[in-house]
N, C-alpha and C. Protein backbone atom coordinates (compact mmCIF):
# COMPACT_ATOMS: atom_id res chain seq x y z
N UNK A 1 58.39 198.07 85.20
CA UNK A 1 57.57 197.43 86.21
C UNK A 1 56.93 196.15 85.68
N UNK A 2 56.29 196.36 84.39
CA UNK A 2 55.81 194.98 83.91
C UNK A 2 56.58 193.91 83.74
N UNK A 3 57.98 193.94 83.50
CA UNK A 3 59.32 193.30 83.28
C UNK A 3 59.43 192.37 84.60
N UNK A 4 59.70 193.40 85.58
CA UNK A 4 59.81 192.88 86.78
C UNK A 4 58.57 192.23 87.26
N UNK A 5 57.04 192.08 87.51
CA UNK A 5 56.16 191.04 87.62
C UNK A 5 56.33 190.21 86.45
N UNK A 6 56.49 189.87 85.27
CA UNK A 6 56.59 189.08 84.70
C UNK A 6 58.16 187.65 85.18
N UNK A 7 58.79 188.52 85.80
CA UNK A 7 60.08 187.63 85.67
C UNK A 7 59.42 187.40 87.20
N UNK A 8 59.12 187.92 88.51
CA UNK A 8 58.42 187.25 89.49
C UNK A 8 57.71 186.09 89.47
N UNK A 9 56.79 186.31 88.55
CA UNK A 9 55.96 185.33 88.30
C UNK A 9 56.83 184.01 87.72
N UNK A 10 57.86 184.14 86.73
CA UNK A 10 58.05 182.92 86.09
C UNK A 10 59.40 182.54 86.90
N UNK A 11 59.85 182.89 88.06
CA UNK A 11 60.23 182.39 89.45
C UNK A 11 59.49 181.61 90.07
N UNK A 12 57.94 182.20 90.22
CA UNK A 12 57.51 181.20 91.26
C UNK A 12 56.99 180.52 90.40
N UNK A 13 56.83 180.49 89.54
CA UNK A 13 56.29 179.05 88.71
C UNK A 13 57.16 177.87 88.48
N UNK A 14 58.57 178.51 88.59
CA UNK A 14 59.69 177.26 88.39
C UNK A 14 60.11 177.14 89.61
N UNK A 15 59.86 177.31 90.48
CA UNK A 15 60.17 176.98 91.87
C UNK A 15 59.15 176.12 92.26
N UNK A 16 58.47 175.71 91.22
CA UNK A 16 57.12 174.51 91.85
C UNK A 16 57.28 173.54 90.75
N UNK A 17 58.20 173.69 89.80
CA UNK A 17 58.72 172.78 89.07
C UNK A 17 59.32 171.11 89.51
N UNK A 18 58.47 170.09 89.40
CA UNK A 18 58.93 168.70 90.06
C UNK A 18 60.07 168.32 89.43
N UNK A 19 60.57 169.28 88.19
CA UNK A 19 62.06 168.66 87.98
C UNK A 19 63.17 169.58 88.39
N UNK A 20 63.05 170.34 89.21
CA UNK A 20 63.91 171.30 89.63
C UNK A 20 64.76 170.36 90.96
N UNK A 21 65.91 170.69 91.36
CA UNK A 21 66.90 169.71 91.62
C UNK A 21 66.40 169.95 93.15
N UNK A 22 65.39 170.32 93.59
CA UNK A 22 64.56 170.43 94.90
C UNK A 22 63.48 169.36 95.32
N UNK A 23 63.00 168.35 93.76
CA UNK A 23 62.33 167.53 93.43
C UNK A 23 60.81 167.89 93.89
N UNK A 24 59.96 166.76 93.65
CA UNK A 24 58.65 166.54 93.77
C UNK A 24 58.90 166.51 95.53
N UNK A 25 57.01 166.13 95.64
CA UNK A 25 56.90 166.24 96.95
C UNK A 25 55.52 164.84 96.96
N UNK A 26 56.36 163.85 97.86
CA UNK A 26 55.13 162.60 97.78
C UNK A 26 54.87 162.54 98.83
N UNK A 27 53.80 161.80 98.58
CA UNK A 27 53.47 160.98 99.66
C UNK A 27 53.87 159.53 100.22
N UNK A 28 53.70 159.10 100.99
CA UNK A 28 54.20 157.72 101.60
C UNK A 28 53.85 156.55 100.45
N UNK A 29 54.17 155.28 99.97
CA UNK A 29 53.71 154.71 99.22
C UNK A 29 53.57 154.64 97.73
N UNK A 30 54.03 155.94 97.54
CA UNK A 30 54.02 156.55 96.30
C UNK A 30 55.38 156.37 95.42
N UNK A 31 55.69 155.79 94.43
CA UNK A 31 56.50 155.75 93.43
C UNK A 31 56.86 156.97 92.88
N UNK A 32 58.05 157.33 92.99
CA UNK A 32 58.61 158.55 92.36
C UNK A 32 59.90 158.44 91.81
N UNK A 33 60.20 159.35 90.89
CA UNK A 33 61.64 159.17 89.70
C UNK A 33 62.19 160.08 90.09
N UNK A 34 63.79 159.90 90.13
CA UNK A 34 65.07 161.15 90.84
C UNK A 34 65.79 160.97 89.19
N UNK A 35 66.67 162.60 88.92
CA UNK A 35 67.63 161.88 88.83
C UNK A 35 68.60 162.27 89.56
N UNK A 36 70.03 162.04 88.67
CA UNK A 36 71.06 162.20 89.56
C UNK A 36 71.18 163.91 90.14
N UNK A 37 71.22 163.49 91.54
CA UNK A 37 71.02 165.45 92.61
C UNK A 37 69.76 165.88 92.49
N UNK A 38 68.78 164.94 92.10
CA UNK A 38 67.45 165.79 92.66
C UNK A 38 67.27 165.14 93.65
N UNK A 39 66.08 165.83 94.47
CA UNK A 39 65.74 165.58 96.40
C UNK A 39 64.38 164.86 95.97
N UNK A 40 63.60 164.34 96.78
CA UNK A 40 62.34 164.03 96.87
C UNK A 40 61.55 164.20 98.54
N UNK A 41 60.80 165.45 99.02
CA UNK A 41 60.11 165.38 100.03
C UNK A 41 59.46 164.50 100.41
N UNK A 42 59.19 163.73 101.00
CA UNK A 42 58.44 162.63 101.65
C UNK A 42 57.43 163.25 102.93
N UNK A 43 56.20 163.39 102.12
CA UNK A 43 54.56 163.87 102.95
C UNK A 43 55.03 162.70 104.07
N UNK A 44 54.22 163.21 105.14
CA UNK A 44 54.32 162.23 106.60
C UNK A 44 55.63 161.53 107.63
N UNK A 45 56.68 161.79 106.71
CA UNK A 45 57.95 161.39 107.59
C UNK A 45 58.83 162.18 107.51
N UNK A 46 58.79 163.06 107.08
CA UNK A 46 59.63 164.48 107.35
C UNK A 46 60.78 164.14 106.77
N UNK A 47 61.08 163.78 105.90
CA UNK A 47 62.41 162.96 105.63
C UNK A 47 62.69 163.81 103.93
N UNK A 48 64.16 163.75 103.70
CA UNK A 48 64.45 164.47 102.54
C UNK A 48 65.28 162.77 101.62
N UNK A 49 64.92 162.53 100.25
CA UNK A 49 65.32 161.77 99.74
C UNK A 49 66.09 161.84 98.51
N UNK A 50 67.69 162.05 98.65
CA UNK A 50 68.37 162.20 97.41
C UNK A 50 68.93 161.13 96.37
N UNK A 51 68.83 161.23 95.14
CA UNK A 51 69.34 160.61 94.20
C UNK A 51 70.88 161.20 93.95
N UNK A 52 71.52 160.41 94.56
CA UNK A 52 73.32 160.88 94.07
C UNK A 52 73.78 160.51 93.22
N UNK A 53 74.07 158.74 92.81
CA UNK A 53 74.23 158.37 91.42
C UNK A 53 74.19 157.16 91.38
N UNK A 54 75.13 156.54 90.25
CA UNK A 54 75.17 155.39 89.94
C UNK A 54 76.69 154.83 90.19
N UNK A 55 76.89 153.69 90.72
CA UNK A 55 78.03 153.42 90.44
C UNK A 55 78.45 152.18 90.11
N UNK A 56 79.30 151.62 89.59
CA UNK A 56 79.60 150.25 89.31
C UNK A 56 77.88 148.91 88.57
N UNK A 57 77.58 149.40 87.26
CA UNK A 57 76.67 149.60 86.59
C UNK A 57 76.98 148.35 85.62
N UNK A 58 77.13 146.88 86.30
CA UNK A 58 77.62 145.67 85.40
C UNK A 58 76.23 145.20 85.16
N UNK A 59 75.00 145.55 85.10
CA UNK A 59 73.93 144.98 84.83
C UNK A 59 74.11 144.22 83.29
N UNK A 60 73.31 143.43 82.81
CA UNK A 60 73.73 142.47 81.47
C UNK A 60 72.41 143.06 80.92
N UNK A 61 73.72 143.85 79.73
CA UNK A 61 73.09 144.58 78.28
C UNK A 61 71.77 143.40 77.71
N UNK A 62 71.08 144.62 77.67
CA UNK A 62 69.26 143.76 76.84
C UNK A 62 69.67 143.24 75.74
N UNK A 63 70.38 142.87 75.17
CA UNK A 63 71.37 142.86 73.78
C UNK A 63 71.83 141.74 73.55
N UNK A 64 72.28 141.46 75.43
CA UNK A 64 73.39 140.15 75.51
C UNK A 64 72.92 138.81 76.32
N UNK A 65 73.40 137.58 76.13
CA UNK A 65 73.42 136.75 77.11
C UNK A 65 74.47 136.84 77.84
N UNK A 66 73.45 136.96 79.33
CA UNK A 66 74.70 136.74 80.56
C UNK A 66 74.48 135.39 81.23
N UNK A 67 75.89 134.92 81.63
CA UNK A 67 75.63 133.97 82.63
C UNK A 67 74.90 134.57 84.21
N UNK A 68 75.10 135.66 84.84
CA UNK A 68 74.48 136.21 86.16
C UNK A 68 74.05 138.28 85.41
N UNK A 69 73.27 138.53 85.78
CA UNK A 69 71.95 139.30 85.59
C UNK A 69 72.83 140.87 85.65
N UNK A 70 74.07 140.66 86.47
CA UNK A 70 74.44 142.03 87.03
C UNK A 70 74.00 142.60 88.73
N UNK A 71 74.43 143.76 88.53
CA UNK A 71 74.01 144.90 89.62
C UNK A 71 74.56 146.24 89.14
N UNK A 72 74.17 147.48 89.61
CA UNK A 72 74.27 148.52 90.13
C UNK A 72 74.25 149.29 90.93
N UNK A 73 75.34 149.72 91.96
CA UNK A 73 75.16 150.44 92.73
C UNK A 73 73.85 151.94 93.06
N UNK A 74 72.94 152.08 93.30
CA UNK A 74 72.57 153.61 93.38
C UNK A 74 72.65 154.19 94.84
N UNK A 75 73.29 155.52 95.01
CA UNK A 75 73.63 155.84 95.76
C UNK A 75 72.36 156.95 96.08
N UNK A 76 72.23 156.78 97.51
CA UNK A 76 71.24 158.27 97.94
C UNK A 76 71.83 158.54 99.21
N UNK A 77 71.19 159.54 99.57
CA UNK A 77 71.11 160.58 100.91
C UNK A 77 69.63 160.51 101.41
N UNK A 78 69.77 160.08 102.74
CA UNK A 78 68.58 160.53 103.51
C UNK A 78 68.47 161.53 104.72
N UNK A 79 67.85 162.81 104.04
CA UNK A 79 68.29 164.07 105.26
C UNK A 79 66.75 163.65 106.10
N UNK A 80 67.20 163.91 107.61
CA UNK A 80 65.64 164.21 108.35
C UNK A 80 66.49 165.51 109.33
N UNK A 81 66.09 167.19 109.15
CA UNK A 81 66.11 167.64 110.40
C UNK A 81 67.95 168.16 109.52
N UNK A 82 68.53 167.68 110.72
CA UNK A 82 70.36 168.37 110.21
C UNK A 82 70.96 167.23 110.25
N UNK A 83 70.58 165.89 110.04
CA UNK A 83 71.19 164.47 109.96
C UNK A 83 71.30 164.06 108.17
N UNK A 84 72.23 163.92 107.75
CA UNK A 84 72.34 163.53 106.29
C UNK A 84 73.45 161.94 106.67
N UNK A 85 72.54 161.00 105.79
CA UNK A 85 72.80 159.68 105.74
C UNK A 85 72.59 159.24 104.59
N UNK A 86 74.10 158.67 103.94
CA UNK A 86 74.37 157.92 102.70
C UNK A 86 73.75 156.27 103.29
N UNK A 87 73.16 155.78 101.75
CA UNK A 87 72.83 154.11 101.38
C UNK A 87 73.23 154.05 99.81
N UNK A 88 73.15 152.72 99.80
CA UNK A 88 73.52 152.38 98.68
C UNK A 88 72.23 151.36 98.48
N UNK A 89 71.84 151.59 97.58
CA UNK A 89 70.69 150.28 96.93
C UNK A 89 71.38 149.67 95.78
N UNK A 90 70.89 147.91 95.73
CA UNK A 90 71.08 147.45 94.34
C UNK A 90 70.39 146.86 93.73
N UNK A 91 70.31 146.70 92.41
CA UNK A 91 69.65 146.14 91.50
C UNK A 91 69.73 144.63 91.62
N UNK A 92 71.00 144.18 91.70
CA UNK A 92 70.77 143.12 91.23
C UNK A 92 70.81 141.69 92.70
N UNK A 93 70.07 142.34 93.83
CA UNK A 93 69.84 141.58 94.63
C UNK A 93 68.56 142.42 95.46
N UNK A 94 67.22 141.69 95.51
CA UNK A 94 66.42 142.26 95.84
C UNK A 94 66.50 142.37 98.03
N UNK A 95 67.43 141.95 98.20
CA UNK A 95 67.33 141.95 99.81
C UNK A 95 68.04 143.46 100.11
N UNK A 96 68.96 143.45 98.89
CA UNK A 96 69.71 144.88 99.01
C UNK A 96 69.56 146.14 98.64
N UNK A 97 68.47 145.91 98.27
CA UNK A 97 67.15 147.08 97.08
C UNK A 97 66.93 147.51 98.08
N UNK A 98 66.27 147.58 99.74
CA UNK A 98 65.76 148.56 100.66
C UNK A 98 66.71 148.89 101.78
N UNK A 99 66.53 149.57 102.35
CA UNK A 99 67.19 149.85 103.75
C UNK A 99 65.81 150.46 104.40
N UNK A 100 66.35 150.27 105.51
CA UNK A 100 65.10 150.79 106.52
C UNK A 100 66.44 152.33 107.15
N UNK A 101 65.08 153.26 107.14
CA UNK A 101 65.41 154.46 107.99
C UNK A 101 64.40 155.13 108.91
N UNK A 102 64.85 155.04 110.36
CA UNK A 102 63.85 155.49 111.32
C UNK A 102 62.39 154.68 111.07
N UNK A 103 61.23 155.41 111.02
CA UNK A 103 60.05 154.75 110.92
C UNK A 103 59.78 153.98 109.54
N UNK A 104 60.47 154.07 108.50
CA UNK A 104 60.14 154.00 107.40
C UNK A 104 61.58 152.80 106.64
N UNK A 105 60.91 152.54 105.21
CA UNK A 105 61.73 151.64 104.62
C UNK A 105 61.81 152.31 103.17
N UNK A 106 62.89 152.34 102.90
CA UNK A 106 63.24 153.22 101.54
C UNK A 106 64.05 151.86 100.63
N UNK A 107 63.17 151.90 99.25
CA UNK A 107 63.16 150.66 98.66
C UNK A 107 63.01 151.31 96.85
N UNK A 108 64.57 150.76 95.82
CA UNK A 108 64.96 151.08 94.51
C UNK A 108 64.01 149.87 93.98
N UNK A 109 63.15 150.93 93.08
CA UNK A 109 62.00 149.89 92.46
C UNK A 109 63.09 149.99 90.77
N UNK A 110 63.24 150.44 90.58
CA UNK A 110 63.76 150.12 89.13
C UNK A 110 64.86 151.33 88.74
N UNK A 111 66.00 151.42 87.96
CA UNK A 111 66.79 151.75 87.65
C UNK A 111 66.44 152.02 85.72
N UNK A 112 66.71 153.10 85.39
CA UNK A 112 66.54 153.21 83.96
C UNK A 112 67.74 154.05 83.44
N UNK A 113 68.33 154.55 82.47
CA UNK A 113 68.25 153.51 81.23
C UNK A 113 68.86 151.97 81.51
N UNK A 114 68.04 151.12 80.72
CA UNK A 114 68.53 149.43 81.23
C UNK A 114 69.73 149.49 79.96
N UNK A 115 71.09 149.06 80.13
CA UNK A 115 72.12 148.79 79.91
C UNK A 115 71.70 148.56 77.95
N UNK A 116 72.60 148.52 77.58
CA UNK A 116 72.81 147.58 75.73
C UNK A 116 74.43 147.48 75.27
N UNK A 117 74.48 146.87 74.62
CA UNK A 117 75.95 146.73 74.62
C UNK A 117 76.49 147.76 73.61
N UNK A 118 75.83 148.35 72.61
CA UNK A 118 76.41 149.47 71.83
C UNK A 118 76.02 150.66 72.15
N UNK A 119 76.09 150.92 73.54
CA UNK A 119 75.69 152.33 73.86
C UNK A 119 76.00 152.56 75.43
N UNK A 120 76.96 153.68 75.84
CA UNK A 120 77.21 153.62 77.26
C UNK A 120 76.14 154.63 77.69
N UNK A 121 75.94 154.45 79.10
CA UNK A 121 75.13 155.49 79.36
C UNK A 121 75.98 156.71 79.95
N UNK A 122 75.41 157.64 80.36
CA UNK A 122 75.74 158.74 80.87
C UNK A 122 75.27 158.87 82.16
N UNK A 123 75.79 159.54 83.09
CA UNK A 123 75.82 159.34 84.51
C UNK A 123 74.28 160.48 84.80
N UNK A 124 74.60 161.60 83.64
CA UNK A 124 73.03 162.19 84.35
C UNK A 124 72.14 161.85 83.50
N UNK A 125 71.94 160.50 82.92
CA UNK A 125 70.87 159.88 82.03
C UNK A 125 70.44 158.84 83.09
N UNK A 126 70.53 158.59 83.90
CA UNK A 126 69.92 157.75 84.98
C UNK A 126 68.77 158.38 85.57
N UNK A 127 67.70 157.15 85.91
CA UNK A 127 66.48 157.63 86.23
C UNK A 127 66.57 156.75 88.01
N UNK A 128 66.23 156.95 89.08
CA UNK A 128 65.98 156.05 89.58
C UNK A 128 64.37 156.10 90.39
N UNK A 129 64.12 154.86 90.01
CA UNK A 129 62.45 155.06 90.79
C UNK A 129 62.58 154.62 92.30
N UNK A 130 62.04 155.27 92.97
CA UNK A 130 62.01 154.65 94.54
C UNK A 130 60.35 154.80 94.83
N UNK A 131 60.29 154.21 96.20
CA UNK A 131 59.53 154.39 97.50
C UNK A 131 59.85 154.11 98.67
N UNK A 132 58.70 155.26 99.48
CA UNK A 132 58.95 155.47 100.91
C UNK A 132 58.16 154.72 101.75
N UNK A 133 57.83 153.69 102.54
CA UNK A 133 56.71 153.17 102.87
C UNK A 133 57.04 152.95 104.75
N UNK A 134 56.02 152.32 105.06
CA UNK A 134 55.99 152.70 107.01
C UNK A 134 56.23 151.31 107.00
């Protein structure tokens, strides 16, 4: 019996875990970090916000001189309700960093790890920061 409340308990304690692939839970305005397949709840717009990945990741290594800066694709999902909708944000053009959805504007504040030339990254070593704003 003690076995079994002990393993209850350390269920619901990791089920309130902000890195569990169910994510945090913000509020509007608020800066928050995904990574790749975690969700982010969004307080006030009912809206579900996924981090899917990275793709096509030519940003210019901290390392190197570039003639142009790069980009990266980051890919998300925006669920509201039983509607799931892919965007793509990028880095390396700030008009293409937001999309607007329904009441709200969903906007890639920064992308991490930043590139180097002797080191590739890994696809679930990506951080991406967003916000949700009205």
């Amino acid at each position: 019996m003690r076995s079994l409340t002990l393993v209850m308990c350390l269920l619901a304690a990791t089920g309130c875990d902000e890195k569990s692939p169910i994510g945090p839970t913000v509020a509007l305005n608020e800066r928050f970090t995904l990574a790749p397949s975690e969700t982010a709840t969004i307080q006030d717009a009912d809206i579900l916000v996924q981090f899917v990945e990275v793709t096509g990741d030519s940003r210019c290594p901290a390392d190197a001189l570039c003639i142009q800066g790069g980009d990266a694709l980051v890919h998300i999902r925006v669920r509201d309700g039983t509607t799931l909708s892919p965007y793509e944000l990028h880095t390396g053009d700030s008009s293409r960093a937001t999309v607007p959805y329904e009441q709200v504007r969903i906007a890639l504040v920064e992308l991490q790890p930043y590139p180097f030339s002797s080191r590739t990254i890994a696809p679930s070593d990506y951080r991406a920061t967003l916000t949700v704003t009205r």
